[in-house]
PDB file of N, CA and C in Angstrom:
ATOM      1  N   UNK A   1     134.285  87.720 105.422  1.00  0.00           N
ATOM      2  CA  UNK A   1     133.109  88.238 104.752  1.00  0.00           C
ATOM      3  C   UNK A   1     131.985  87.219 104.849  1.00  0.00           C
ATOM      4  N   UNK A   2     130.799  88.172 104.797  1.00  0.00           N
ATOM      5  CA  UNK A   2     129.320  87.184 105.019  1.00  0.00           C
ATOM      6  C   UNK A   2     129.157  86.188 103.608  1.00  0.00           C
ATOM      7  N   UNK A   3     129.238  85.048 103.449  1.00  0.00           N
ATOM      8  CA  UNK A   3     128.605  84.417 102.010  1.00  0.00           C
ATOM      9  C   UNK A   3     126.829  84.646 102.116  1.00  0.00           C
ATOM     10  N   UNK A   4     126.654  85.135 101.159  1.00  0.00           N
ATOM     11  CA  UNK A   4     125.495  85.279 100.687  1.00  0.00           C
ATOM     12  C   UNK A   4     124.501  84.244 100.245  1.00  0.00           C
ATOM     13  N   UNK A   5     123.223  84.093 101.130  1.00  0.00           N
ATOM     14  CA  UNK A   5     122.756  83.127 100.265  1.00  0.00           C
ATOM     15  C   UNK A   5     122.309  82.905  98.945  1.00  0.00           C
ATOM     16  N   UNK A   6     122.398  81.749  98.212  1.00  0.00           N
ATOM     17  CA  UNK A   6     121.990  81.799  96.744  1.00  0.00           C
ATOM     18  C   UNK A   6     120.981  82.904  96.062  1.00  0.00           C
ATOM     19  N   UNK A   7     119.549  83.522  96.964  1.00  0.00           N
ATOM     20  CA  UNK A   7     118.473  83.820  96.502  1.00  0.00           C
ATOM     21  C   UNK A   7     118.913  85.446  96.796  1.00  0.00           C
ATOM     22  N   UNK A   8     120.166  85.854  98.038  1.00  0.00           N
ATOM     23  CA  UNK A   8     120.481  87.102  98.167  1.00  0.00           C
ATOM     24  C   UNK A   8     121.216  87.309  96.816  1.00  0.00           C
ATOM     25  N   UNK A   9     122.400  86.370  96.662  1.00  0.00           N
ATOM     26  CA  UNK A   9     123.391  86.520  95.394  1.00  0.00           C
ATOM     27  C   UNK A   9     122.457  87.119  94.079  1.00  0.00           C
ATOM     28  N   UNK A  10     121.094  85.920  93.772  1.00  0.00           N
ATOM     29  CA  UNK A  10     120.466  86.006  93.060  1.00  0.00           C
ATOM     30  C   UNK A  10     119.905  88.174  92.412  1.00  0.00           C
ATOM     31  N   UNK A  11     119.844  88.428  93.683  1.00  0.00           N
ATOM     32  CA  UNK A  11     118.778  89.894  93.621  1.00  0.00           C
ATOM     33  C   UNK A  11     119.825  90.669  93.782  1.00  0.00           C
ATOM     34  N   UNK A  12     121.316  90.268  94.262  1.00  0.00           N
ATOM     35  CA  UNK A  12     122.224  91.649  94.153  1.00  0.00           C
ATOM     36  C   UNK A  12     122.795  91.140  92.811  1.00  0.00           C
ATOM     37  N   UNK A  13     123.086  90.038  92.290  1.00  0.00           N
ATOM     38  CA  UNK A  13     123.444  90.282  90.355  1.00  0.00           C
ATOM     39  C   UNK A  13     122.545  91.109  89.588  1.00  0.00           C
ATOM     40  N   UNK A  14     121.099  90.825  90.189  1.00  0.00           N
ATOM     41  CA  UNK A  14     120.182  91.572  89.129  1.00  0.00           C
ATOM     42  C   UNK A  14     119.814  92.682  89.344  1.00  0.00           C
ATOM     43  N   UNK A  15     120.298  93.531  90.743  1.00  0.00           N
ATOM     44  CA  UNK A  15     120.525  94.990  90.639  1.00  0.00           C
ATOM     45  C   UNK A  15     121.693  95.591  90.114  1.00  0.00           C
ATOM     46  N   UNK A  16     122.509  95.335  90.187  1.00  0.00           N
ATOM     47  CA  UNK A  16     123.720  95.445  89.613  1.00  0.00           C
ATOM     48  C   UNK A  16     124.049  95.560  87.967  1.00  0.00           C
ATOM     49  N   UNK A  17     122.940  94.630  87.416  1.00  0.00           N
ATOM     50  CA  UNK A  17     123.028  94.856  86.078  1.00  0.00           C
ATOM     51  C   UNK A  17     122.128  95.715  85.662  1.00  0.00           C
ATOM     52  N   UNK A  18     120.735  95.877  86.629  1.00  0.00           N
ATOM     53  CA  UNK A  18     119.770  96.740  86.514  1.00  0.00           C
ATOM     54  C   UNK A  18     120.790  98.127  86.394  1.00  0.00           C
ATOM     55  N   UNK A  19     121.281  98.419  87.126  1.00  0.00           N
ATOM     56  CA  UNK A  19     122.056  99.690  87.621  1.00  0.00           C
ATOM     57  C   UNK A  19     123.304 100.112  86.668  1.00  0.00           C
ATOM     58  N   UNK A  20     123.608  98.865  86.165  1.00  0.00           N
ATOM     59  CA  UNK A  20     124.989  99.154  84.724  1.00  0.00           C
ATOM     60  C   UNK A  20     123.884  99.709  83.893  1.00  0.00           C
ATOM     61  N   UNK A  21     122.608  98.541  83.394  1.00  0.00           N
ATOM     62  CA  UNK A  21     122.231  98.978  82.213  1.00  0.00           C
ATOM     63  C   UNK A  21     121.751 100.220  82.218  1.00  0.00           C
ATOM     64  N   UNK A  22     121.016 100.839  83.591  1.00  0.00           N
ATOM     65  CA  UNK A  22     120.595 102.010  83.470  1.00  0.00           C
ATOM     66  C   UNK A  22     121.670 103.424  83.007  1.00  0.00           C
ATOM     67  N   UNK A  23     123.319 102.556  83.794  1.00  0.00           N
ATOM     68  CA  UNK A  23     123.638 103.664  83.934  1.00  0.00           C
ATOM     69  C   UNK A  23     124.446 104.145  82.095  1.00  0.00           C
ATOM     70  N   UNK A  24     124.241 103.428  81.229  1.00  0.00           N
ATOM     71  CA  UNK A  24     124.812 102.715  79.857  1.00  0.00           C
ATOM     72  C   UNK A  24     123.747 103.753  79.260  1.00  0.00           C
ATOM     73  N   UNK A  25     122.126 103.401  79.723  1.00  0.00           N
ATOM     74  CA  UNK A  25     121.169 103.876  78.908  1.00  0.00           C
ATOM     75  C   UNK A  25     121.106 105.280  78.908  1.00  0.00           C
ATOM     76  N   UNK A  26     121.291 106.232  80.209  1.00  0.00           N
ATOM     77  CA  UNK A  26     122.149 107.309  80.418  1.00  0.00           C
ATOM     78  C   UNK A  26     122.681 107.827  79.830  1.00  0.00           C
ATOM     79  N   UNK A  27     123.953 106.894  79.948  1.00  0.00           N
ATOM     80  CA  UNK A  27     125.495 108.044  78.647  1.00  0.00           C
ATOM     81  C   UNK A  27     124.851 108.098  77.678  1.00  0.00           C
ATOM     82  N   UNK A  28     124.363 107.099  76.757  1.00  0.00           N
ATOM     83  CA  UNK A  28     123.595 106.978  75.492  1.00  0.00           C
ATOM     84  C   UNK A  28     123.093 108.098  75.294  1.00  0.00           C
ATOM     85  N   UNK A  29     122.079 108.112  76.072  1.00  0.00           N
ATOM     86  CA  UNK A  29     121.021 109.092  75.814  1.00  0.00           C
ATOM     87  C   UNK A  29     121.470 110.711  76.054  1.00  0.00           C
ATOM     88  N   UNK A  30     122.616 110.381  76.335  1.00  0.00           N
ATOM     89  CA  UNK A  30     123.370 112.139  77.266  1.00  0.00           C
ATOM     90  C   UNK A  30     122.818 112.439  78.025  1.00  0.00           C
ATOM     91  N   UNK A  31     122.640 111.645  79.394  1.00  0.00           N
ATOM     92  CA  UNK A  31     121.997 112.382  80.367  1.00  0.00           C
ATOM     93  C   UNK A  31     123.341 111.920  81.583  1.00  0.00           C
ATOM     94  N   UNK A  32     123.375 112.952  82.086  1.00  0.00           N
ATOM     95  CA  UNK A  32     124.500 112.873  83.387  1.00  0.00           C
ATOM     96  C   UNK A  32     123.726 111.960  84.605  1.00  0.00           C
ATOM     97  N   UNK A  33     124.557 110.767  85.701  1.00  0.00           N
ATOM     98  CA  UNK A  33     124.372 110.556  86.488  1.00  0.00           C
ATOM     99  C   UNK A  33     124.870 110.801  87.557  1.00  0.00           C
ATOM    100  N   UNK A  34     123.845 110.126  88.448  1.00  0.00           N
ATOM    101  CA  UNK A  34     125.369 110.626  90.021  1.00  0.00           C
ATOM    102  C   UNK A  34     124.937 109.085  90.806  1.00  0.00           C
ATOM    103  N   UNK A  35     126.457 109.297  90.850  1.00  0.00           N
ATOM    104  CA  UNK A  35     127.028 107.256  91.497  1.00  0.00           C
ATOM    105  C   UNK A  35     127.031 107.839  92.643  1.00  0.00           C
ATOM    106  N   UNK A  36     127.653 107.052  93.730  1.00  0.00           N
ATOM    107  CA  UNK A  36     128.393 106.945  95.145  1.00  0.00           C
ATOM    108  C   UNK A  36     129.722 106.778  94.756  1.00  0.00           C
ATOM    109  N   UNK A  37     130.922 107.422  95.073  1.00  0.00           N
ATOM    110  CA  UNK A  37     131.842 107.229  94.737  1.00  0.00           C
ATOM    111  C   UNK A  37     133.227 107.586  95.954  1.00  0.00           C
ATOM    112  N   UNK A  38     133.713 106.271  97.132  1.00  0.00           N
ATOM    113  CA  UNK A  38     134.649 106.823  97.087  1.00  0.00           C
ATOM    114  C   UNK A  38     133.952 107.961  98.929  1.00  0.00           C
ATOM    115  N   UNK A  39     132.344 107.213  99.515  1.00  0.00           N
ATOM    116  CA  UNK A  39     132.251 107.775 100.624  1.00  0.00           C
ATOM    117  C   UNK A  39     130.947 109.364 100.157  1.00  0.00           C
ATOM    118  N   UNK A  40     131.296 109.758  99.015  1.00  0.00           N
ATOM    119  CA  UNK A  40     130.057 111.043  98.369  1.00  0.00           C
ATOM    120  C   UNK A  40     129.926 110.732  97.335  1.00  0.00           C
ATOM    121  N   UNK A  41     128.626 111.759  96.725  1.00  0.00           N
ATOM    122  CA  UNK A  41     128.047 111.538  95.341  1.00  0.00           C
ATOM    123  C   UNK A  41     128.563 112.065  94.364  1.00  0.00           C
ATOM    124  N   UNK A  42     128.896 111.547  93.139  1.00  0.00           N
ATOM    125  CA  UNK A  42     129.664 112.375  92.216  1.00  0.00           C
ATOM    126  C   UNK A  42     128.853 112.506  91.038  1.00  0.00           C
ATOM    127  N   UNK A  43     128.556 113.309  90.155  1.00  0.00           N
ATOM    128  CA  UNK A  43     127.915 113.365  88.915  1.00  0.00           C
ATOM    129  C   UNK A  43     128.762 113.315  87.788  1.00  0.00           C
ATOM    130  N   UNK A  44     128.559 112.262  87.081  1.00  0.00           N
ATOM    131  CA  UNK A  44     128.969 112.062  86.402  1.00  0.00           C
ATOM    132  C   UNK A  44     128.578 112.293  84.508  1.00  0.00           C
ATOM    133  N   UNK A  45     128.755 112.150  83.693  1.00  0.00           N
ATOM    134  CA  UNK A  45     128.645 112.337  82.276  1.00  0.00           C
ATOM    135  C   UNK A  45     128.951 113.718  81.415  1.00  0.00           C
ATOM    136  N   UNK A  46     128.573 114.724  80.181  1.00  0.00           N
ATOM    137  CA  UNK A  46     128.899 115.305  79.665  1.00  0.00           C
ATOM    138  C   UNK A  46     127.846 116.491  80.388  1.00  0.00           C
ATOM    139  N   UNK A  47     126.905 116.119  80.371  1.00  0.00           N
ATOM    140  CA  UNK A  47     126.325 117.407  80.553  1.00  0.00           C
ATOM    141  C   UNK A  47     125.979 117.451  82.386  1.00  0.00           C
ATOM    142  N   UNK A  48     126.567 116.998  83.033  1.00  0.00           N
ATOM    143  CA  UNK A  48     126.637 116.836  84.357  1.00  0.00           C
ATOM    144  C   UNK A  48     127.089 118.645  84.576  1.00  0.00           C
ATOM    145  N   UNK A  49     126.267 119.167  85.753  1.00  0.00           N
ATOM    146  CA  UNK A  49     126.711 120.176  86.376  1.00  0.00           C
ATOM    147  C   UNK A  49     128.288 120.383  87.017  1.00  0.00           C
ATOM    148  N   UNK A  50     128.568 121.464  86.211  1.00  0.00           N
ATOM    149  CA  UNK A  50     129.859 121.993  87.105  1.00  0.00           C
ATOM    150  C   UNK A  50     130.152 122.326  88.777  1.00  0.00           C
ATOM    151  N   UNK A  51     131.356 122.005  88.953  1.00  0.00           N
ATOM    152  CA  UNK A  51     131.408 122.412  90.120  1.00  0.00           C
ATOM    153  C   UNK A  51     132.092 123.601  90.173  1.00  0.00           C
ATOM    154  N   UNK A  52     131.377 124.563  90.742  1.00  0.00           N
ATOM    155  CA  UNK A  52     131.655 125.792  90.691  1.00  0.00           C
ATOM    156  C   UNK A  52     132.674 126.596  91.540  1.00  0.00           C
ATOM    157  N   UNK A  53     132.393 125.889  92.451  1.00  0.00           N
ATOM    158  CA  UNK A  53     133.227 126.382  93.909  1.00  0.00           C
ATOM    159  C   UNK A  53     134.671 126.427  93.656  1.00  0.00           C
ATOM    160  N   UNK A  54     135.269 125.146  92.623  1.00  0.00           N
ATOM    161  CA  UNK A  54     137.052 125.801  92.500  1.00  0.00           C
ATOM    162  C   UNK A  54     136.939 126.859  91.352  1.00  0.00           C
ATOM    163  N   UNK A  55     136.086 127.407  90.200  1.00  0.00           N
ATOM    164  CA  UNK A  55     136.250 128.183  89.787  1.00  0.00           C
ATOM    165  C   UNK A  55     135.560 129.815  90.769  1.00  0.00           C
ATOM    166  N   UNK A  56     134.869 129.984  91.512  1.00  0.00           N
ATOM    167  CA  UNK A  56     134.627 130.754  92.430  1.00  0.00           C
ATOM    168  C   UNK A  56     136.092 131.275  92.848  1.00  0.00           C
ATOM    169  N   UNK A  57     136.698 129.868  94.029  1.00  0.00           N
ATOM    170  CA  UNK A  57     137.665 130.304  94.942  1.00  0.00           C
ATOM    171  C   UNK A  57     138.890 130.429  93.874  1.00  0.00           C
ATOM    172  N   UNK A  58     139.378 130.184  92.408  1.00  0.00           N
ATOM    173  CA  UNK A  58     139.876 130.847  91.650  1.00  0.00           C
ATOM    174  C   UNK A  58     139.768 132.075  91.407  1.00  0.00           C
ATOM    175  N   UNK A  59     138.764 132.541  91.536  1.00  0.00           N
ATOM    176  CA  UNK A  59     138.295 133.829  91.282  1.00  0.00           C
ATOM    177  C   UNK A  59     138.542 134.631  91.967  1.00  0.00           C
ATOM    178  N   UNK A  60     138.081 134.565  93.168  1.00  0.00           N
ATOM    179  CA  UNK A  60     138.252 135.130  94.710  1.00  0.00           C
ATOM    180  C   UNK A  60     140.091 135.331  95.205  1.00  0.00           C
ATOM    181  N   UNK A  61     140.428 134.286  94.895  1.00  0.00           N
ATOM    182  CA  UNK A  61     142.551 134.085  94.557  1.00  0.00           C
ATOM    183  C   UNK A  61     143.327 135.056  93.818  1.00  0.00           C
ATOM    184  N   UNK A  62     142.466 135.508  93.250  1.00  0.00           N
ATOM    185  CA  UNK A  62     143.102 136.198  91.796  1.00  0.00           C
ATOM    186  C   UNK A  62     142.222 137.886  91.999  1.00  0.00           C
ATOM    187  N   UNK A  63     141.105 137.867  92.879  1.00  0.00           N
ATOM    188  CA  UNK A  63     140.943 139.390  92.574  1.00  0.00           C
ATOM    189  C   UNK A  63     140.648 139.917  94.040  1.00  0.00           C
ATOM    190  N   UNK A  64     141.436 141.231  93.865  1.00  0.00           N
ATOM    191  CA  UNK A  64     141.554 141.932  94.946  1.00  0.00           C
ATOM    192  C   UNK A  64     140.534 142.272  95.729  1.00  0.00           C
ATOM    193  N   UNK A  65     140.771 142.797  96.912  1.00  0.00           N
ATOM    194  CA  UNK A  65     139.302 143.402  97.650  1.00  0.00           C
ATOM    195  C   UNK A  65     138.578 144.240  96.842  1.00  0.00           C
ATOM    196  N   UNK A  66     139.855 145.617  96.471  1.00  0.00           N
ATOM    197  CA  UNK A  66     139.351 146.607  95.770  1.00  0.00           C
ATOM    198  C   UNK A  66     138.486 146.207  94.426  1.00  0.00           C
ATOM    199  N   UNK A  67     139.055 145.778  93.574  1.00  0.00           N
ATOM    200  CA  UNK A  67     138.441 144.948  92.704  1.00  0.00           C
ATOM    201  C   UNK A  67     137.008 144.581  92.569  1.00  0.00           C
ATOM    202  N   UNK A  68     136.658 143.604  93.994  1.00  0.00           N
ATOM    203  CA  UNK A  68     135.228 143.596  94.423  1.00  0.00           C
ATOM    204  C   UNK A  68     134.427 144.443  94.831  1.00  0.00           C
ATOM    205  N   UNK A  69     135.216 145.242  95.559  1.00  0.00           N
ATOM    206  CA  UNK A  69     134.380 146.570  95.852  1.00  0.00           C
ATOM    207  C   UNK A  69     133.989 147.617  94.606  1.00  0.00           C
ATOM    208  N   UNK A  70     135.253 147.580  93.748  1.00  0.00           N
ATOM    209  CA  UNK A  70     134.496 148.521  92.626  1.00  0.00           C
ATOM    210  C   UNK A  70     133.648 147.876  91.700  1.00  0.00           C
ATOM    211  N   UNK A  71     133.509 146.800  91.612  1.00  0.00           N
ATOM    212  CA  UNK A  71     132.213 145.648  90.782  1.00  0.00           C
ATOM    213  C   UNK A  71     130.897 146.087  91.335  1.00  0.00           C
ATOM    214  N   UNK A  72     131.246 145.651  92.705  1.00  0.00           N
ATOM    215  CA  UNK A  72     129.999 145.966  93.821  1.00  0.00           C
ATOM    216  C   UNK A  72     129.698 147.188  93.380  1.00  0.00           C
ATOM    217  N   UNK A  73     130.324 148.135  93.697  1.00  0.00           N
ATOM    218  CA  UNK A  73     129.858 149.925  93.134  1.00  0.00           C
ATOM    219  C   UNK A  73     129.163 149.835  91.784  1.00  0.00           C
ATOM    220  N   UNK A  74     129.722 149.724  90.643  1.00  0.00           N
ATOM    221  CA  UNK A  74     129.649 149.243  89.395  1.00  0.00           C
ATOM    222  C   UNK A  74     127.901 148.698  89.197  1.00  0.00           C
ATOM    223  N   UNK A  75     127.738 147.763  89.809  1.00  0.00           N
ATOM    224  CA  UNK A  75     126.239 146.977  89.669  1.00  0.00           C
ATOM    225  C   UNK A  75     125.574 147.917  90.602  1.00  0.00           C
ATOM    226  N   UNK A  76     125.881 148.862  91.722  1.00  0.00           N
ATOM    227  CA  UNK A  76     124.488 149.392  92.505  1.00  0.00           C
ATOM    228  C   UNK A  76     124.185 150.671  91.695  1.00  0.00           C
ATOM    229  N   UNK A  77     125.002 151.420  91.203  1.00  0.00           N
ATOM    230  CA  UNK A  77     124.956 152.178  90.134  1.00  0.00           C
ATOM    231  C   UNK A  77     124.592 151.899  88.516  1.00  0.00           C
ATOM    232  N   UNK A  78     123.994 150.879  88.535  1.00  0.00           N
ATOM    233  CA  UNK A  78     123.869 150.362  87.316  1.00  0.00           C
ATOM    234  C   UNK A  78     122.044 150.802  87.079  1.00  0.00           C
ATOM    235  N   UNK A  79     121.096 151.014  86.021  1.00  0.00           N
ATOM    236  CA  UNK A  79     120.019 151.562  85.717  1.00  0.00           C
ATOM    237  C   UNK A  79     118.954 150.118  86.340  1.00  0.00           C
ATOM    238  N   UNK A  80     117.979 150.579  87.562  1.00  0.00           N
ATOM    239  CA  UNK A  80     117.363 149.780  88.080  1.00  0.00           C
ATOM    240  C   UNK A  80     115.932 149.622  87.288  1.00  0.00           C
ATOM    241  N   UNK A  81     115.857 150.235  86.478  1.00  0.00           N
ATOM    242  CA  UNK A  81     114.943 150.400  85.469  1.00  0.00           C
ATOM    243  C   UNK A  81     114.172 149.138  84.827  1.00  0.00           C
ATOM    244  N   UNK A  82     115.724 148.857  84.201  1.00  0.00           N
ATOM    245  CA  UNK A  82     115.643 147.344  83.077  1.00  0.00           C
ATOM    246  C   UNK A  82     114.760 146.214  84.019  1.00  0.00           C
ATOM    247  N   UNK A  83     114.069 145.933  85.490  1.00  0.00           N
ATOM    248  CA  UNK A  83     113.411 145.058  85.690  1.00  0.00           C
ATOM    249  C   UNK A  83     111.789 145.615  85.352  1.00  0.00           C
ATOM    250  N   UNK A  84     111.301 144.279  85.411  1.00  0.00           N
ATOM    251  CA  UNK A  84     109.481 144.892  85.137  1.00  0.00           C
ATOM    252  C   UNK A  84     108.846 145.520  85.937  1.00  0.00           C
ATOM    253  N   UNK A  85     109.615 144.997  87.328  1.00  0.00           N
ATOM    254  CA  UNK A  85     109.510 144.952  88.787  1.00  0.00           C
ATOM    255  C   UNK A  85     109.970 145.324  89.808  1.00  0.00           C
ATOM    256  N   UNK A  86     109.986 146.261  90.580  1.00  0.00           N
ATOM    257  CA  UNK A  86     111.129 146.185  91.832  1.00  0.00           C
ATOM    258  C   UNK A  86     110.185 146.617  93.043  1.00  0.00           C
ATOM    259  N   UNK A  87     110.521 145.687  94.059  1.00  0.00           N
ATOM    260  CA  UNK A  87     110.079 145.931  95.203  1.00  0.00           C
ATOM    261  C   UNK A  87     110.673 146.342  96.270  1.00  0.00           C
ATOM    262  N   UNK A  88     110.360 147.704  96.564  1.00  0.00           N
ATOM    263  CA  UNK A  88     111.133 148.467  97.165  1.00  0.00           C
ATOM    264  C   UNK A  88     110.910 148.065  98.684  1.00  0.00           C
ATOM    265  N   UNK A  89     111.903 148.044  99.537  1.00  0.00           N
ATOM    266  CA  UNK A  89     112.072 147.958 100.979  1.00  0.00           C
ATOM    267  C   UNK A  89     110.595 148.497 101.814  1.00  0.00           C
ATOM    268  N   UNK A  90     110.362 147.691 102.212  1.00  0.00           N
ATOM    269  CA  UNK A  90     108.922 148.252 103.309  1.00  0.00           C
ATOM    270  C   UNK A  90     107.426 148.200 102.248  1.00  0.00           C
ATOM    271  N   UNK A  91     107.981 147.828 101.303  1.00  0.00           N
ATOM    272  CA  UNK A  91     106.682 147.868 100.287  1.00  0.00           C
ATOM    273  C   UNK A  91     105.801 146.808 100.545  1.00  0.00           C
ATOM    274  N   UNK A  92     106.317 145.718 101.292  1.00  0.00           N
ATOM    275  CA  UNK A  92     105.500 144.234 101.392  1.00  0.00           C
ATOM    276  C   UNK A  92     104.538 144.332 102.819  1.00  0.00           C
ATOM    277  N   UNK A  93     102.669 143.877 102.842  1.00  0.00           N
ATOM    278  CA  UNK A  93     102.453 144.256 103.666  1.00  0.00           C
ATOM    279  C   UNK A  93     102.047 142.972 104.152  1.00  0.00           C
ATOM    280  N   UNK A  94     102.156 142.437 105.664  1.00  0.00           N
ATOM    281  CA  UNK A  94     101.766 141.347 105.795  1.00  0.00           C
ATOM    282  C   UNK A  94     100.794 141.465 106.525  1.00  0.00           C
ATOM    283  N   UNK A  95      99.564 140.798 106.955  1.00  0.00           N
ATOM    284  CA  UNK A  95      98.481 140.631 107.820  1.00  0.00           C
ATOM    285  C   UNK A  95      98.628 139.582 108.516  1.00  0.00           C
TER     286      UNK A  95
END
């Protein structure tokens, strides 16, 4: 390994603590971070975003085609009303 000179040593201790204390002031405050961890980024703390994708492909594991298809039916048959808005196919004009 490279030894570092004194004035490099110097500026990687004081990012390092820069980077604890920030990451301290964080949890405190409840705000989620995201480290490097391990090659990718991981987010970390309480209110850190879920990862959705194993509850998805749980989902997807557990319910049938049919299943999806009658959901799918279910929502296109559902009252298109309830938006403020709908923009119907071919309605957009561009110049």
């Amino acid at each position: 390994m490279t030894e570092l000179s004194p004035e490099t040593q110097k500026t990687l201790d004081c990012l390092r603590k820069v980077a604890a204390d920030t990451l301290e002031r964080k949890r405190r405050l409840g705000h989620y971070a995201v480290i490097w961890r391990e090659g990718s980024p991981v987010l970390i703390g309480e209110d850190a975003p879920r990862d959705y994708t194993q509850e998805r492909r749980a989902w997807v594991d557990h319910t049938s085609l049919e299943d999806v298809l009658a959901a799918m039916r279910q929502h296109q048959d559902e009252d298109t009303t309830q938006y403020d808005e709908v923009i119907a196919p071919g309605s957009l004009i561009f110049e």
